[in-house]
Protein backbone atom coordinates (compact mmCIF):
# COMPACT_ATOMS: atom_id res chain seq x y z
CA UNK A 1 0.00 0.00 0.00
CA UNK A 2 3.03 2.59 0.79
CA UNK A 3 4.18 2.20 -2.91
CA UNK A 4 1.08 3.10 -4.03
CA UNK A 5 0.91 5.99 -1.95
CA UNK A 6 4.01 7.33 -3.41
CA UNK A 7 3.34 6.73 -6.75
CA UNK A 8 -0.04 8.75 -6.73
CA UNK A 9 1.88 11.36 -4.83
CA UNK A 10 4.65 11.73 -7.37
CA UNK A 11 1.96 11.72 -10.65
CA UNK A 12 0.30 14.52 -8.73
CA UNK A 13 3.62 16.23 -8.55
CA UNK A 14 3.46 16.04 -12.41
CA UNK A 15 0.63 17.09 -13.09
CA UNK A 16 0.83 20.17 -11.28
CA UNK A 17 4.16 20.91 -12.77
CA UNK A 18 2.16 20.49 -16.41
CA UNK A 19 -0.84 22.84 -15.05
CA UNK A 20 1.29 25.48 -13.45
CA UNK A 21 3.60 25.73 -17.04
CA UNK A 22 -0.25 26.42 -18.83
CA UNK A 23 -0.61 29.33 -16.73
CA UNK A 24 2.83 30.61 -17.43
CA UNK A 25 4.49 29.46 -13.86
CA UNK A 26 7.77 27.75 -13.36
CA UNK A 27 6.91 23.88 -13.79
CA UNK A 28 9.90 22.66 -11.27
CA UNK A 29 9.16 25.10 -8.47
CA UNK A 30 5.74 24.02 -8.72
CA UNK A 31 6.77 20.29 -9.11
CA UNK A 32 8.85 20.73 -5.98
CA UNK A 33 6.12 22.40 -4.46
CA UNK A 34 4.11 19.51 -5.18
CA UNK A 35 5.93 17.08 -3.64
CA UNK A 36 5.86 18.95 -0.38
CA UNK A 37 2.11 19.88 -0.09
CA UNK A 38 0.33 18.17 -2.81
CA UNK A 39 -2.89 18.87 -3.12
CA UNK A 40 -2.90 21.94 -1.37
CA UNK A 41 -0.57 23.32 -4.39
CA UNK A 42 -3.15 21.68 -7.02
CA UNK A 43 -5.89 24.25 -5.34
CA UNK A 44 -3.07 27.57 -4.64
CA UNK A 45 -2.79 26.70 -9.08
CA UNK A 46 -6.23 26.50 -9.71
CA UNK A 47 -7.60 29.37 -7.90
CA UNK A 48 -4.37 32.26 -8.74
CA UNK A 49 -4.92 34.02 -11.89
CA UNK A 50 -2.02 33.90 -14.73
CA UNK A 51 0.63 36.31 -13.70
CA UNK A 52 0.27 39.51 -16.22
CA UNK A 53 2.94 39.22 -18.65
């Protein structure tokens, strides 16, 4: 069950790093980001605006 865990953690870590690169954001801050408070950092992308470019 632990590997599993991980695994789903880590794809999570991807995709946010994919999500936060659409909305012009650094893709390995938010990867490492990611890996610290998961989901939280899914919702902190979803809900900030695009920085103004």
């Amino acid at each position: 069950m632990p590997e599993d865990y991980y695994i789903g953690w880590g794809t999570l870590a991807l995709i946010n790093a994919g999500l936060a690169q659409t909305k012009n954001r650094s893709g390995i801050n938010w990867f490492a980001l990611s890996l610290l408070i998961g989901p939280i950092a899914t919702l902190l992308i979803v809900v900030w605006d695009k920085p103004e470019s």
